[in-house]
Protein backbone atom coordinates (compact mmCIF):
# COMPACT_ATOMS: atom_id res chain seq x y z
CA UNK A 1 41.94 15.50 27.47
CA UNK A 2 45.59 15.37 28.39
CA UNK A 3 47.24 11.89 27.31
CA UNK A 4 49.84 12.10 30.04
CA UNK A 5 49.97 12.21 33.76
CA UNK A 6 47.62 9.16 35.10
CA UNK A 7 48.60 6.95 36.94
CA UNK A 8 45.35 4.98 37.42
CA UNK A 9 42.52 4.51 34.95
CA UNK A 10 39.29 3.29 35.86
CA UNK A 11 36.50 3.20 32.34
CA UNK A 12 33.43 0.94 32.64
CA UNK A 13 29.68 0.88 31.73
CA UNK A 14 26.70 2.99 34.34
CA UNK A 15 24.25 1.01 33.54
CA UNK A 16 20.46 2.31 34.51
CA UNK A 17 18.64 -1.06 35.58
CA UNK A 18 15.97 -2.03 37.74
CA UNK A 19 15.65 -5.80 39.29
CA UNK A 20 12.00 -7.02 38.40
CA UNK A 21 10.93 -9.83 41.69
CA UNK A 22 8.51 -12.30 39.98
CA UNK A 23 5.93 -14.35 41.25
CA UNK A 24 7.67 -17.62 40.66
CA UNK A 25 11.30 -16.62 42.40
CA UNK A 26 12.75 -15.16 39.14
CA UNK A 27 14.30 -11.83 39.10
CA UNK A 28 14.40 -10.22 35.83
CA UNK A 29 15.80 -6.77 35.02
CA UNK A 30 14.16 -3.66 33.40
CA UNK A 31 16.82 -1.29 31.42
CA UNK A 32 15.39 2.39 32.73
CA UNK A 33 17.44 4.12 30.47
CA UNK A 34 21.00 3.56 27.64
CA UNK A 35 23.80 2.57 29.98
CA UNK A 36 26.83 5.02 29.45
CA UNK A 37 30.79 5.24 30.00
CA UNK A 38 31.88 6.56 33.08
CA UNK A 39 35.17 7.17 33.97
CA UNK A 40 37.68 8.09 36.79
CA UNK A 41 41.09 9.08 36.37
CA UNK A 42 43.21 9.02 39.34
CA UNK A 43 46.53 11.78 38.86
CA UNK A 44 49.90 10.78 38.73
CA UNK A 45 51.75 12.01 42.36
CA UNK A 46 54.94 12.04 40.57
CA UNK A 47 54.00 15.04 37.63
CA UNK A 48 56.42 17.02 36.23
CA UNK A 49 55.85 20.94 36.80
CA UNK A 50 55.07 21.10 32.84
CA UNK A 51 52.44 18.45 33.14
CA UNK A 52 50.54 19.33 36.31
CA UNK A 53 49.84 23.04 34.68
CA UNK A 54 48.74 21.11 31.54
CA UNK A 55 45.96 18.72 33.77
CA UNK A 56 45.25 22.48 35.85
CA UNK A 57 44.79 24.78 32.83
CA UNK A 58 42.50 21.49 31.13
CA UNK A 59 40.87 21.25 34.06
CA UNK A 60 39.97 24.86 34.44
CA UNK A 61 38.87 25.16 30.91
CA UNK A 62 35.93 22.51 31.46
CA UNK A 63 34.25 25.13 33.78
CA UNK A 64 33.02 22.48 35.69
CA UNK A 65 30.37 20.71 34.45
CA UNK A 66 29.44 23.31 31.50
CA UNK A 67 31.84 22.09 28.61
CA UNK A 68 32.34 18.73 26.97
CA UNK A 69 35.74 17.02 26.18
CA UNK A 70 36.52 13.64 24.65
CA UNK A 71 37.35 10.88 27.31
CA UNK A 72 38.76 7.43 26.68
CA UNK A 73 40.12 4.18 28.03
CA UNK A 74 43.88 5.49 28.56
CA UNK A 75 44.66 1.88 28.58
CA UNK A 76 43.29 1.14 24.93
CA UNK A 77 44.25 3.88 22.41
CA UNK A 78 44.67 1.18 19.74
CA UNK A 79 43.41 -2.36 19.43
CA UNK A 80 45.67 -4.82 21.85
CA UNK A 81 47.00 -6.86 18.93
CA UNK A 82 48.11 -3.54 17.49
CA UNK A 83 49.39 -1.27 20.47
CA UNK A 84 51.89 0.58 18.18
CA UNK A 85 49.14 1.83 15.89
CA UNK A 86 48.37 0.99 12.01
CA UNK A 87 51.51 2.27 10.95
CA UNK A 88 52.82 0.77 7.52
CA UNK A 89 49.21 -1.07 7.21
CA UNK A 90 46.81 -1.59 3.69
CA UNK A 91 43.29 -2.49 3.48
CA UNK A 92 42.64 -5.76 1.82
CA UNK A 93 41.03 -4.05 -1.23
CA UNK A 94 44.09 -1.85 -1.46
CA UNK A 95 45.00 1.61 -0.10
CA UNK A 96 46.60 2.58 3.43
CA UNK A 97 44.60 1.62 6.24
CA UNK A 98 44.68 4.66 8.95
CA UNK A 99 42.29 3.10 11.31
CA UNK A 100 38.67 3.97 10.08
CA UNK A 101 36.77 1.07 8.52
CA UNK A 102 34.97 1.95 5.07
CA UNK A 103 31.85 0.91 6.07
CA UNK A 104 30.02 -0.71 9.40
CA UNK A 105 25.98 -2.24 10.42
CA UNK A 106 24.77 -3.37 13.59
CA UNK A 107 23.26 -6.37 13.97
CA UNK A 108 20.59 -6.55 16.90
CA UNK A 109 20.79 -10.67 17.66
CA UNK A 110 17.39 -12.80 19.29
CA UNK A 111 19.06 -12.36 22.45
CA UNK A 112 20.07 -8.26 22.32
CA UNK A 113 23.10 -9.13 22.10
CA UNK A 114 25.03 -6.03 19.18
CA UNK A 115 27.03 -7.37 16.16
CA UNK A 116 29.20 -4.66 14.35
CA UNK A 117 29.91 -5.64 10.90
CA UNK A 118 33.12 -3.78 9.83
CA UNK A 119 34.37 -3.82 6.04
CA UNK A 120 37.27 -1.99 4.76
CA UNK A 121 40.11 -3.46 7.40
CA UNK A 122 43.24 -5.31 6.31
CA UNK A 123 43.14 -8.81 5.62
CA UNK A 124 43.06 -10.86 8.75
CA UNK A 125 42.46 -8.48 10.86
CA UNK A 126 42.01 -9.21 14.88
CA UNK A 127 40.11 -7.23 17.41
CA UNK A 128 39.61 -8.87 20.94
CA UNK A 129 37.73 -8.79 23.83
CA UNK A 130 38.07 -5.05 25.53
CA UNK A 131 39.01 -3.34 22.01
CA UNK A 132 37.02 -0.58 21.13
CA UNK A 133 35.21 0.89 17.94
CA UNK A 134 34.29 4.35 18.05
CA UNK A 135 32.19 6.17 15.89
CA UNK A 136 32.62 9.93 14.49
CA UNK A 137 30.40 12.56 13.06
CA UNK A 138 29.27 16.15 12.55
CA UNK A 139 26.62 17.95 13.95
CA UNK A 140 26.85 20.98 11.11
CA UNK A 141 23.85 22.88 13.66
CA UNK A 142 26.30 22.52 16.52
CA UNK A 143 29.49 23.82 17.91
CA UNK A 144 32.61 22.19 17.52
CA UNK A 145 33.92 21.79 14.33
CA UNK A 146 34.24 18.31 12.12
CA UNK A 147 33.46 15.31 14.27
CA UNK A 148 31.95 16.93 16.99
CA UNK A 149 29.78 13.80 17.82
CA UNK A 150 31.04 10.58 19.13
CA UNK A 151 30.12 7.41 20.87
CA UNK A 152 31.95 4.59 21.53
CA UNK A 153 31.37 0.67 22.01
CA UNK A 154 33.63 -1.91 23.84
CA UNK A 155 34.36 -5.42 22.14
CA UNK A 156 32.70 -8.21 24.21
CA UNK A 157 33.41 -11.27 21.73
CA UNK A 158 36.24 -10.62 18.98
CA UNK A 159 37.10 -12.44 15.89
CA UNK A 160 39.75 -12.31 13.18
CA UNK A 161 38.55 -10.91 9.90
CA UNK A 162 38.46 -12.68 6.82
CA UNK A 163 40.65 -12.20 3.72
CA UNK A 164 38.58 -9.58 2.55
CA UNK A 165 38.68 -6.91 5.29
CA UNK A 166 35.50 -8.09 6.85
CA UNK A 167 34.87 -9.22 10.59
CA UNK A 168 31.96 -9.10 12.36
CA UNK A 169 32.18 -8.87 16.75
CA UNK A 170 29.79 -8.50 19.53
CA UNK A 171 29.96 -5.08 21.23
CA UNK A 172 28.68 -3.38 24.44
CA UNK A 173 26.76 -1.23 24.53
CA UNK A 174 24.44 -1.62 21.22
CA UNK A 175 24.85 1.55 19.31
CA UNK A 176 21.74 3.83 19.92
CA UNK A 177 20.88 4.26 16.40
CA UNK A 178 18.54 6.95 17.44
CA UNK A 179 21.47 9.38 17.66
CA UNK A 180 24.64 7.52 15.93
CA UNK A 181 23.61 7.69 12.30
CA UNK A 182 24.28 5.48 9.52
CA UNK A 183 27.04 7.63 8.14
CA UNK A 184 28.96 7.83 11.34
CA UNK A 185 32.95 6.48 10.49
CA UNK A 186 33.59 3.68 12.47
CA UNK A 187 37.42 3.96 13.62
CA UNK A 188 40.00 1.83 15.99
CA UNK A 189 42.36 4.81 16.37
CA UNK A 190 41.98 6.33 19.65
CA UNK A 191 38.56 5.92 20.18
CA UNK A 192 36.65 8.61 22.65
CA UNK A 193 33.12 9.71 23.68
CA UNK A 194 31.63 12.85 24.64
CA UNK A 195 32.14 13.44 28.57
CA UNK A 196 31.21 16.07 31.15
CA UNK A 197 32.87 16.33 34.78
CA UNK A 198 31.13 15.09 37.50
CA UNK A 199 31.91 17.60 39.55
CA UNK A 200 31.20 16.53 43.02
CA UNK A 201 33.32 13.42 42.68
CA UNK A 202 36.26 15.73 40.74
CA UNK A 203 39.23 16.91 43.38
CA UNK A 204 42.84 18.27 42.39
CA UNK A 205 45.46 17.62 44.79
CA UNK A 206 46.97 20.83 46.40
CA UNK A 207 50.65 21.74 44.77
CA UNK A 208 53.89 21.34 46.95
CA UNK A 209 56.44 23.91 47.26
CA UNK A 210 57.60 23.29 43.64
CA UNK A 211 54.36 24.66 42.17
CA UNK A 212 53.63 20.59 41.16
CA UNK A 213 50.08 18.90 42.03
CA UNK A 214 50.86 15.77 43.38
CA UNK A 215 47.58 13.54 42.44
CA UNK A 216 44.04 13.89 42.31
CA UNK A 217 41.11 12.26 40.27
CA UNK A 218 38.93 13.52 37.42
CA UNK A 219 35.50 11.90 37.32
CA UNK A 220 33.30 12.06 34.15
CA UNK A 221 30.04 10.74 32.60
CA UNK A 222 29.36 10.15 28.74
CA UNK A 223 27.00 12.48 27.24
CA UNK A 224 24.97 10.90 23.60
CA UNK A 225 24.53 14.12 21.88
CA UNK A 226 22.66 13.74 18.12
C-alpha cells in the first residue's frame, strides 16, 4: 500500500469470541475462530495532486475485494526505540543486522499466553509494548513472488535482550502454526500482513476542482493464507 497520504490510522485485533453464562454467575469466553488485524485508514484532506492519483490508481488496482495487498500499522514501521530504522547496526554474533532475526520459537505458556523467542538481534536489544514482529515466507504453488505469505504479531510484554542477541516477549495474537511455518523469517522492519478491502466500509472522497481527493477511508481485514 501507499506509505503516504493518511492522516488517521486505526490497526487493532477482530477478535471472533463468544461469552459463555455459567451456572454459578461466571462468564467465560469461547474463541469461535483466530482473531485477525483489521484496519481503517482514514485519507489525508490535504493530498497533493501526485499523491491522491497514487491512493486512486492503488485503490483501483485491488478490484475491490478480489486482490490482496500488504497492510500495516502506519504508526509502527520500526520498533519505537528504533524509529529511524537499523541503520549502522551488528548482530551480537557479528555481521550487519538489517532487521530479520536468525532464528525465532513460540512458546505457548499455562495460561495461552505466546512467547516469541528471537536469536540473532544485537546485543541489548529492546522491543516494547505495541512493537511488532512479522513473519515472511513463500508459497512456491502460489502467486506472488518471494515472500508472498505473511502474518504479523503485536508485542504485549517487551523485554531487553541479553548480550547475546536473545530476548524472549509476549505477543498477540499466538502465531497459528498451522499456516506460519517453522522456517518463516521473523523481521522488525516494516512488518505487514496479508489484507483484502472490505468493501462496503471502503469510500474515496470525491476530487475538487484541482483533480485532488480530499479524504476518504480504506477499510481492510487480514487474510492467513498457508
Amino acid at each position: 500500500m501507499p506509505s503516504q497520504g493518511f492522516a488517521q490510522d486505526y490497526f487493532e485485533l477482530l477478535r471472533f469470541d463468544y461469552g459463555a453464562p455459567e451456572d454459578n454467575g461466571r462468564i467465560g469466553g469461547i474463541t469461535g475462530a483466530p482473531p485477525k488485524w483489521e484496519a481503517e485508514w482514514t485519507l489525508s484532506k490535504t493530498l497533493t495532486i501526485d499523491w491522491s492519483d497514487e491512493l486512486r490508481a492503488w485503490h483501483a488496482g485491488l478490484r475491490g475485494m478480489q486482490r490482496l495487498f500488504f497492510g500495516r500499522d502506519l504508526e509502527r514501521p520500526f520498533p519505537k526505540a528504533y524509529r529511524a530504522g537499523f541503520a549502522g547496526m551488528t548482530r551480537a554474533g557479528g555481521g550487519s543486522f538489517t532487521g530479520a532475526a536468525s532464528s525465532w520459537s513460540q512458546t505457548i505458556a499455562a495460561n495461552g499466553d505466546a512467547d516469541i523467542q528471537l536469536q540473532g538481534l544485537p546485543a541489548s536489544f529492546v522491543l516494547g509494548k505495541g512493537d511488532y514482529i512479522g513473519l515472511r515466507w513463500t508459497n512456491a504453488a502460489m502467486p506472488g513472488g518471494t515472500d508472498n505469505r505473511r502474518a504479523l504479531a503485536r508485542v504485549t510484554t517487551g523485554a531487553t535482550g541479553n548480550g547475546s542477541g536473545v530476548m524472549t516477549v509476549t505477543v498477540e495474537p499466538p502465531l497459528d502454526m498451522r499456516v506460519v511455518p517453522p522456517g518463516a523469517v521473523a523481521y522488525l522492519d516494516n512488518p505487514v500482513c496479508l489484507m483484502k478491502l472490505r468493501a462496503d466500509k471502503t469510500q474515496l472522497a470525491p476530487k475538487d476542482r484541482l483533480g485532488i481527493m480530499r479524504g476518504g477511508t480504506i477499510s481492510a481485514v487480514q487474510v492467513m493464507l498457508p
